[in-house]
C-alpha atoms as a PDB file:
ATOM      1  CA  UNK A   1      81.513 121.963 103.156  1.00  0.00           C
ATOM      2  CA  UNK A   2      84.566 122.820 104.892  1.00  0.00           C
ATOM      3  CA  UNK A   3      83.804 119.870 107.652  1.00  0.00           C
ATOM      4  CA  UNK A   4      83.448 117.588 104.697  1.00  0.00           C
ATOM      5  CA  UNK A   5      86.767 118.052 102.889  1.00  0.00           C
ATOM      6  CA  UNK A   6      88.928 118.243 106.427  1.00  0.00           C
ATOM      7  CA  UNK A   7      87.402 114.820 107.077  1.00  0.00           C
ATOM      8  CA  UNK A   8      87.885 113.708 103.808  1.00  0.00           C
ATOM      9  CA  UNK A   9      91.871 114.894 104.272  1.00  0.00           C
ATOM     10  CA  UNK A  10      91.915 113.298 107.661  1.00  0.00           C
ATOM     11  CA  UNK A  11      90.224 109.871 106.644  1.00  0.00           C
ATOM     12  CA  UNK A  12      92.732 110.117 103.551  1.00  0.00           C
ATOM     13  CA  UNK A  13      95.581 110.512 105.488  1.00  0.00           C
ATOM     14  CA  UNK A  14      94.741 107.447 107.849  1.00  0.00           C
ATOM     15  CA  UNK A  15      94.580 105.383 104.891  1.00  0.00           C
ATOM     16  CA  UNK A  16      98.155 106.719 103.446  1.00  0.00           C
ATOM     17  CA  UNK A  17      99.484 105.923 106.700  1.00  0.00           C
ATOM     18  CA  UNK A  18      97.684 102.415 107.348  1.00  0.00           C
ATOM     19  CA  UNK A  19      99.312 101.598 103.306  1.00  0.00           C
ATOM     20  CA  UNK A  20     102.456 103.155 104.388  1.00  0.00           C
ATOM     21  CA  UNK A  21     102.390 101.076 107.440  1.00  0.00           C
ATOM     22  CA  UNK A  22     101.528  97.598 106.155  1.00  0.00           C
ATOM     23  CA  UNK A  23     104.033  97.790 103.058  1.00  0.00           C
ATOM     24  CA  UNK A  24     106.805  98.327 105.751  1.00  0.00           C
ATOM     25  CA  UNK A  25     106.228  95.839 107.463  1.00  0.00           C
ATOM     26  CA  UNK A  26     105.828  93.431 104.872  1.00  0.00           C
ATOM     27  CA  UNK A  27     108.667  94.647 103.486  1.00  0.00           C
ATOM     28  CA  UNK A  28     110.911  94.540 106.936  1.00  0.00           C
ATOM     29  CA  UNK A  29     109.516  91.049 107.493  1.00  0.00           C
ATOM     30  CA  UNK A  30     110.552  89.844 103.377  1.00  0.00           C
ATOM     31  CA  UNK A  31     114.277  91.465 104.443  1.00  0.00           C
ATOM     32  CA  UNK A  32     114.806  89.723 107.703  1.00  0.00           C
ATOM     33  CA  UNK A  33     114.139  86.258 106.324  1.00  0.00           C
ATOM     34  CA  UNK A  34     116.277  87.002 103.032  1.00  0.00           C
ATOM     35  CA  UNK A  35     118.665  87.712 106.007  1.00  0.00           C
ATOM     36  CA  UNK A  36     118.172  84.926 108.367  1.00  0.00           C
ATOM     37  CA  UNK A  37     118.288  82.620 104.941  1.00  0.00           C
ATOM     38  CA  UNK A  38     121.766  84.174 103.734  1.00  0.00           C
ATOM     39  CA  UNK A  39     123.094  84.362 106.906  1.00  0.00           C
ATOM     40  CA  UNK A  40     122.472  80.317 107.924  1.00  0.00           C
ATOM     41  CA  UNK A  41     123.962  79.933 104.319  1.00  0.00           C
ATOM     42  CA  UNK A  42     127.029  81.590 104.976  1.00  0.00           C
ATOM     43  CA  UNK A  43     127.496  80.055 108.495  1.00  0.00           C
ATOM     44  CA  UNK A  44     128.514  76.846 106.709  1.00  0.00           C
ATOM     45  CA  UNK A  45     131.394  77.820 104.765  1.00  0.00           C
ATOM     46  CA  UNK A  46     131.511  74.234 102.920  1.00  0.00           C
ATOM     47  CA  UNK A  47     127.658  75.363 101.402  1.00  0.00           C
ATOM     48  CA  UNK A  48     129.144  78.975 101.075  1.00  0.00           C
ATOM     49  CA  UNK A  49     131.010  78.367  98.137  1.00  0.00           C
ATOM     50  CA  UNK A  50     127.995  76.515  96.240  1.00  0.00           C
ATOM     51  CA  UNK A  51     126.145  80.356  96.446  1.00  0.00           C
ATOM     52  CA  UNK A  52     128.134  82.363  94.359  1.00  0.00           C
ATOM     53  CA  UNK A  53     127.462  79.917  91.483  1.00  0.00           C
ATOM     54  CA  UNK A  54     123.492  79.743  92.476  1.00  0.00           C
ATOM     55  CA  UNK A  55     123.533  83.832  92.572  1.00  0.00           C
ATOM     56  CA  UNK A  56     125.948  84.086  88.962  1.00  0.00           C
ATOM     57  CA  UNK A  57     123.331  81.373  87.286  1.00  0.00           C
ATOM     58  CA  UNK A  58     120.250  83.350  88.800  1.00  0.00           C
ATOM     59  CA  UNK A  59     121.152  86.432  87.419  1.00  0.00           C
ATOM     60  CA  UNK A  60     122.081  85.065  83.964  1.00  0.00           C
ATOM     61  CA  UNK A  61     118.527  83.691  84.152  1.00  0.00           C
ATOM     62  CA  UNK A  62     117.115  87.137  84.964  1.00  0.00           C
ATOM     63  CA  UNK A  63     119.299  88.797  82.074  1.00  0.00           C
ATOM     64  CA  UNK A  64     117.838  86.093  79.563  1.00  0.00           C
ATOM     65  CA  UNK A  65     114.087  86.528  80.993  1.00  0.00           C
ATOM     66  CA  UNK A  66     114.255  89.787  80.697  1.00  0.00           C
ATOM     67  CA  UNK A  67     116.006  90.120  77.185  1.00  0.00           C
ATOM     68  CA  UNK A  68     113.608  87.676  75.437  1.00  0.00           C
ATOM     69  CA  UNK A  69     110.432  88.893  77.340  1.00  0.00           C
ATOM     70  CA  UNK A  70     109.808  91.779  79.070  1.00  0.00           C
ATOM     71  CA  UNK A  71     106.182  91.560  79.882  1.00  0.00           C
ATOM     72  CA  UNK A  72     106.952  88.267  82.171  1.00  0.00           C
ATOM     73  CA  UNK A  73     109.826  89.862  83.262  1.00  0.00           C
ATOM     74  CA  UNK A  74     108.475  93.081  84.566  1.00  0.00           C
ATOM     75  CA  UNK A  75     105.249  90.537  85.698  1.00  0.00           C
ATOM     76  CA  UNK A  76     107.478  89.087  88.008  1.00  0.00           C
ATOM     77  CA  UNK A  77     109.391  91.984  89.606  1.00  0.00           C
ATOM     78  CA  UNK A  78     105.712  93.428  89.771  1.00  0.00           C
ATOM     79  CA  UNK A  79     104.596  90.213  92.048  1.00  0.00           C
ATOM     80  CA  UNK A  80     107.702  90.455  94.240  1.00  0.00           C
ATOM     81  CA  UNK A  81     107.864  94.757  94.724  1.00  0.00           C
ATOM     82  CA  UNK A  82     104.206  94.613  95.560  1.00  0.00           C
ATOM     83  CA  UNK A  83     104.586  95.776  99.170  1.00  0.00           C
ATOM     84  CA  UNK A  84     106.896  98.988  97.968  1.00  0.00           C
ATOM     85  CA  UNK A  85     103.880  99.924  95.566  1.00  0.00           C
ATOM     86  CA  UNK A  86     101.809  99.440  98.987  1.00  0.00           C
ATOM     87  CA  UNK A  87     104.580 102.347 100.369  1.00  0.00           C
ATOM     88  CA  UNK A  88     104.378 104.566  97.524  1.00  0.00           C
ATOM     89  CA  UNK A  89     100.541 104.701  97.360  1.00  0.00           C
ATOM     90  CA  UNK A  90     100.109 105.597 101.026  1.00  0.00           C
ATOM     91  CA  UNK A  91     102.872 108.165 101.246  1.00  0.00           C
ATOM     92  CA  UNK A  92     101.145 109.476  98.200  1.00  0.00           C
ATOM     93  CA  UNK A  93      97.835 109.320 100.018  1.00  0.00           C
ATOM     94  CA  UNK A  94      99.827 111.016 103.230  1.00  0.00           C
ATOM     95  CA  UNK A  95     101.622 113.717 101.553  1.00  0.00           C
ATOM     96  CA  UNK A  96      99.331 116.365 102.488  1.00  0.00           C
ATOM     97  CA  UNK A  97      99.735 115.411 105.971  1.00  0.00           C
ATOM     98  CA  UNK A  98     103.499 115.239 105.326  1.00  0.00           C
ATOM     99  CA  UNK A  99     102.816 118.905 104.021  1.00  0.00           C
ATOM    100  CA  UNK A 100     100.952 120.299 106.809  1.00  0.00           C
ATOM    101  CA  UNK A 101     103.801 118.907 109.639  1.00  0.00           C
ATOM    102  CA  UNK A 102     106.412 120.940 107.439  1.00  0.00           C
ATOM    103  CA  UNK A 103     104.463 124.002 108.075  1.00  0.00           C
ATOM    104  CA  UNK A 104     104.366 123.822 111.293  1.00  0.00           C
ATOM    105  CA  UNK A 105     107.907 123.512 112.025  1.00  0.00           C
ATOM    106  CA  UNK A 106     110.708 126.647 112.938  1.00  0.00           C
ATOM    107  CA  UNK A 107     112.496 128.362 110.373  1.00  0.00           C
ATOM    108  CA  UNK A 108     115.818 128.943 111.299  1.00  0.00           C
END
């Protein structure tokens, strides 16, 4: 019985850290194109000063979205944080592994 729930630990903890893992990296590879696309934007200063009305108009658009319906709101910021929710699942999945290091280290 013992056997069964350390492998059952073990093969939960490689699937908190495989989650953990690929939600990372999704979400590194969504921030460095956001930042290769803002930063060839702001190269050209002539385009530069065309953003800050595109980003003031987006967010009024996200204010008025979200003020008049929520559910589509909160649909969308669901389909674009899906990789965090792929981060907080697996370091849920981990903790006990996350647990078991902390143990293990020196008190001072």
């Amino acid at each position: 019985m013992a056997a069964r729930q350390r492998a059952f630990r073990i093969s939960k903890s490689i699937a908190g850290a495989a989650l953990l893992l690929l939600g990372m990296f999704i979400l590194y590879a969504n921030l460095a194109a956001a930042v290769a696309r803002s930063s060839h934007i702001l190269a050209h200063s002539a385009e530069a000063l065309g953003v800050v009305p595109a980003l003031v108009l987006a967010a009024s658009q996200a204010v008025h979205v979200y003020t008049f319906n929520h559910q589509c709101f909160f649909q969308q910021m669901l389909a674009s944080a899906w990789p965090l929710l792929l981060v907080i699942f697996g370091t849920v999945l981990s903790k006990d592994t996350f647990a078991d290091c902390s143990n293990h280290l020196p008190e001072k």
